[in-house]
N, C-alpha and C. Protein backbone atom coordinates (compact mmCIF):
# COMPACT_ATOMS: atom_id res chain seq x y z
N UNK A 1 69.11 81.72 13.22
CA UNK A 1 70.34 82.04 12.54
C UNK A 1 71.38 82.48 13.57
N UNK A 2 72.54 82.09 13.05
CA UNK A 2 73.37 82.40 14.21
C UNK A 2 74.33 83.12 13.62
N UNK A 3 75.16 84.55 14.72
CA UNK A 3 75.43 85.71 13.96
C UNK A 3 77.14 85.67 14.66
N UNK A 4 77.84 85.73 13.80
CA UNK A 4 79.16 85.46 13.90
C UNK A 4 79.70 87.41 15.01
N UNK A 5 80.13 86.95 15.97
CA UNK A 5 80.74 87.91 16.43
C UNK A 5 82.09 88.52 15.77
N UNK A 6 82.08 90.05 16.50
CA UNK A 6 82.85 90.85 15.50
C UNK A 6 84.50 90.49 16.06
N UNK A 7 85.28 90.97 14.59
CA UNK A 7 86.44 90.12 15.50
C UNK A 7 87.45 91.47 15.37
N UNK A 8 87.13 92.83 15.98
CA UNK A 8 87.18 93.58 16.16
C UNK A 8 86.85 94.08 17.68
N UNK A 9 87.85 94.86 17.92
CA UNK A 9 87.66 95.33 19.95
C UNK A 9 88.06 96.52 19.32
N UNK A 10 87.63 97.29 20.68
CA UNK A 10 87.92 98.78 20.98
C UNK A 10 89.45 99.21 21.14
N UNK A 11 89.65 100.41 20.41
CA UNK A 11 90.91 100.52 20.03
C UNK A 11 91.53 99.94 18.84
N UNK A 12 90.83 99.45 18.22
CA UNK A 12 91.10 99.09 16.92
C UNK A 12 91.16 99.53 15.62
N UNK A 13 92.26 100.06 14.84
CA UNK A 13 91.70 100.97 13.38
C UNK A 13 91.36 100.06 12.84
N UNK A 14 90.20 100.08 11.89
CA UNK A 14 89.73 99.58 11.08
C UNK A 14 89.59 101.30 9.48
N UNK A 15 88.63 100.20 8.40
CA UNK A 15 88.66 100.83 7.39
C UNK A 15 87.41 100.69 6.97
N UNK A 16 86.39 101.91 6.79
CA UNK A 16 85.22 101.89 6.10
C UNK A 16 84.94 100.85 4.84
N UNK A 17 84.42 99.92 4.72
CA UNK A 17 83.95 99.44 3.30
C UNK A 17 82.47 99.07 3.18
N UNK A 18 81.97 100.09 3.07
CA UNK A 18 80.29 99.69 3.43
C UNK A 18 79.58 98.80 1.87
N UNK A 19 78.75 97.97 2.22
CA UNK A 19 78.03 97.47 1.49
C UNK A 19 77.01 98.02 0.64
N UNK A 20 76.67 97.84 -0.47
CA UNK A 20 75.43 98.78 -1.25
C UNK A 20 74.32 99.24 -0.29
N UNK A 21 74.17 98.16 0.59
CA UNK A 21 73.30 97.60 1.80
C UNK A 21 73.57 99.10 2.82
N UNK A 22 74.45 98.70 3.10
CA UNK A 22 75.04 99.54 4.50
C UNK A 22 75.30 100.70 3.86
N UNK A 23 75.60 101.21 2.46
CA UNK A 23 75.14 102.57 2.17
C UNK A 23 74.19 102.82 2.66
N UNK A 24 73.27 102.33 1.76
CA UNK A 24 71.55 102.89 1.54
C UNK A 24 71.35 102.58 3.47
N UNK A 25 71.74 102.19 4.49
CA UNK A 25 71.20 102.15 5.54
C UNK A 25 71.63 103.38 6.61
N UNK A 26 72.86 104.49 6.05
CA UNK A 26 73.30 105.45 7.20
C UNK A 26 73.09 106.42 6.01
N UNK A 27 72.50 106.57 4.88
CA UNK A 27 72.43 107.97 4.42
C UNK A 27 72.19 109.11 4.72
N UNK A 28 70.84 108.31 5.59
CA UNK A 28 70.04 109.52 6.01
C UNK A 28 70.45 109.67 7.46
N UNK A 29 71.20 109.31 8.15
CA UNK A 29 71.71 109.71 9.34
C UNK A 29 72.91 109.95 9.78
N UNK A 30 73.55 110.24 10.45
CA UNK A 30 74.95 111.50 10.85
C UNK A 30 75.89 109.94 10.80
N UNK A 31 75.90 109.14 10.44
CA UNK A 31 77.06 108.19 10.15
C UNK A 31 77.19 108.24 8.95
N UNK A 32 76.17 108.91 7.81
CA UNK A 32 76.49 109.67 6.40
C UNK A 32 78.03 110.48 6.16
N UNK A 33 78.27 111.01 7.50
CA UNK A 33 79.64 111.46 7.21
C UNK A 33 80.68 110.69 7.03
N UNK A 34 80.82 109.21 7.10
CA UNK A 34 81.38 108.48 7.04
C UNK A 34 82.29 107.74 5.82
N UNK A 35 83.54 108.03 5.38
CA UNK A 35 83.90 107.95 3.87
C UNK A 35 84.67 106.26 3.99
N UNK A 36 84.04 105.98 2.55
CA UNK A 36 84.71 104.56 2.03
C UNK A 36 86.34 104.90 1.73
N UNK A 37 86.52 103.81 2.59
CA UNK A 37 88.03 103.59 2.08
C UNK A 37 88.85 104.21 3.42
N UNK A 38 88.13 105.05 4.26
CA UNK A 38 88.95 106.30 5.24
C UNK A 38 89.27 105.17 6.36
N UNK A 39 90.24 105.49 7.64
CA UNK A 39 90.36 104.46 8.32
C UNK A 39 89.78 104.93 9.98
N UNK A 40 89.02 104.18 10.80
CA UNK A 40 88.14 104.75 11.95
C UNK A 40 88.73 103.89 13.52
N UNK A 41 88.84 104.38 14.25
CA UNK A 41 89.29 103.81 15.38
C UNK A 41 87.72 103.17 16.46
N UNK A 42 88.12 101.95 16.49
CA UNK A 42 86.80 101.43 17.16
C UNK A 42 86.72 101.96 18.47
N UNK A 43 85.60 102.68 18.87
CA UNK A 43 85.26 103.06 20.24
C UNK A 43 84.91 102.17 21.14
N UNK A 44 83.95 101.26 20.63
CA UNK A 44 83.66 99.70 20.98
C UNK A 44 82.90 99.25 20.51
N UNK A 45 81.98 97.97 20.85
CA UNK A 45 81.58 96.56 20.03
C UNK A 45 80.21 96.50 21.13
N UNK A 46 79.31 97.03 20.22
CA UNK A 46 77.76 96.99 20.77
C UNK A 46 77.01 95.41 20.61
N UNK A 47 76.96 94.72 21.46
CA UNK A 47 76.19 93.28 20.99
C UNK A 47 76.74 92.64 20.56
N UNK A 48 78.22 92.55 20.62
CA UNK A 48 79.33 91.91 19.88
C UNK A 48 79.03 91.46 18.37
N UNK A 49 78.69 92.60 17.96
CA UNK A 49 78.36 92.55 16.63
C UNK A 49 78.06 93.90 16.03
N UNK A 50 77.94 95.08 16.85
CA UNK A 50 78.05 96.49 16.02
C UNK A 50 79.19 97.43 16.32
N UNK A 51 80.05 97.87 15.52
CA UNK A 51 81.17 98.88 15.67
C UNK A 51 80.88 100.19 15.81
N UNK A 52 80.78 100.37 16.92
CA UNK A 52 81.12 102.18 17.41
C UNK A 52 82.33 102.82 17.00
N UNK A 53 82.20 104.16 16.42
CA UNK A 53 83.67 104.52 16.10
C UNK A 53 83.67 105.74 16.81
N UNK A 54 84.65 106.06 17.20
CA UNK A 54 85.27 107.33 17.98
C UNK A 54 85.08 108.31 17.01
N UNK A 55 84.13 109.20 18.13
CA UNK A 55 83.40 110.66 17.38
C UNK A 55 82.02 109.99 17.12
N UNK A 56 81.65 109.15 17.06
CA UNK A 56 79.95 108.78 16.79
C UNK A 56 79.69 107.74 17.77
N UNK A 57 80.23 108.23 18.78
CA UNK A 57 79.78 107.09 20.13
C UNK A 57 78.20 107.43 20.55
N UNK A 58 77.69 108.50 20.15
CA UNK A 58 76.46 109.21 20.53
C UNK A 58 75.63 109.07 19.28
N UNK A 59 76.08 108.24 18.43
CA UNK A 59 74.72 108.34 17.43
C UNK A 59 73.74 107.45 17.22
N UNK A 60 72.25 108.52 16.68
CA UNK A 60 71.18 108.01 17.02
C UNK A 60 71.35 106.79 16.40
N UNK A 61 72.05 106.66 15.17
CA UNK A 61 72.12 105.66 14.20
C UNK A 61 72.59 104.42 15.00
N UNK A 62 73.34 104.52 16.15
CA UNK A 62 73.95 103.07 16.79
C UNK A 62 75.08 102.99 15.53
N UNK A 63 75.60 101.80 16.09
CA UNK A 63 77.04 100.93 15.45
C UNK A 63 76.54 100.37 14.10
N UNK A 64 77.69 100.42 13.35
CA UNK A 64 77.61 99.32 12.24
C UNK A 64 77.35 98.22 12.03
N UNK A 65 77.30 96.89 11.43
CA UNK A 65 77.24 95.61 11.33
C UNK A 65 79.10 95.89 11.06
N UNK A 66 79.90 94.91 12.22
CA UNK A 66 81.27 94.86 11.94
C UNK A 66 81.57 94.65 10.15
N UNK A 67 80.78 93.58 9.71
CA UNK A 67 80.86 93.52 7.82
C UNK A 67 81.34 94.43 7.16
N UNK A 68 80.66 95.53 7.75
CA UNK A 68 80.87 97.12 7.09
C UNK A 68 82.56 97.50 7.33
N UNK A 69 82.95 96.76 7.98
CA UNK A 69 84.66 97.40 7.71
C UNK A 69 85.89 96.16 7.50
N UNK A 70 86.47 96.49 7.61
CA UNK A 70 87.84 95.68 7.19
C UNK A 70 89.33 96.25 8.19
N UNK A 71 89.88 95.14 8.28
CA UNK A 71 91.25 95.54 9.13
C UNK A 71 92.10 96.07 8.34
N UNK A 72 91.99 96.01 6.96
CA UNK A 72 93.56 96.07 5.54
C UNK A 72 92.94 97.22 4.78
């Protein structure tokens, strides 16, 4: 399977919209603080495919699947 890179760079606001999926996958870890709808500045792009956001560059949880956010 081939996995579409994020089309998102560092320095970028983006906007939380997590998936039912991508709920249930950071509940239990410190990216739980993370609110739908709020807007997050990309720290950078792990594997060109996970979003680091500024203030959780250190978490155990790692980056998002880019999916999980939106530019609008």
């Amino acid at each position: 399977m081939r996995t579409t890179q994020s089309p998102f760079k560092a320095g970028d606001t983006v906007i939380y919209r997590p998936s039912a999926r991508g709920k249930g996958l950071v509940v239990m870890t410190d990216l739980a603080a993370l609110q739908p709808g709020k807007r997050y500045k990309v720290a950078r792009i792990d594997d060109g495919v996970f979003v680091v956001l500024e203030g959780f560059e250190d978490s155990m949880a790692g980056g998002l699947f880019w999916t999980e956010f939106s530019s609008e």
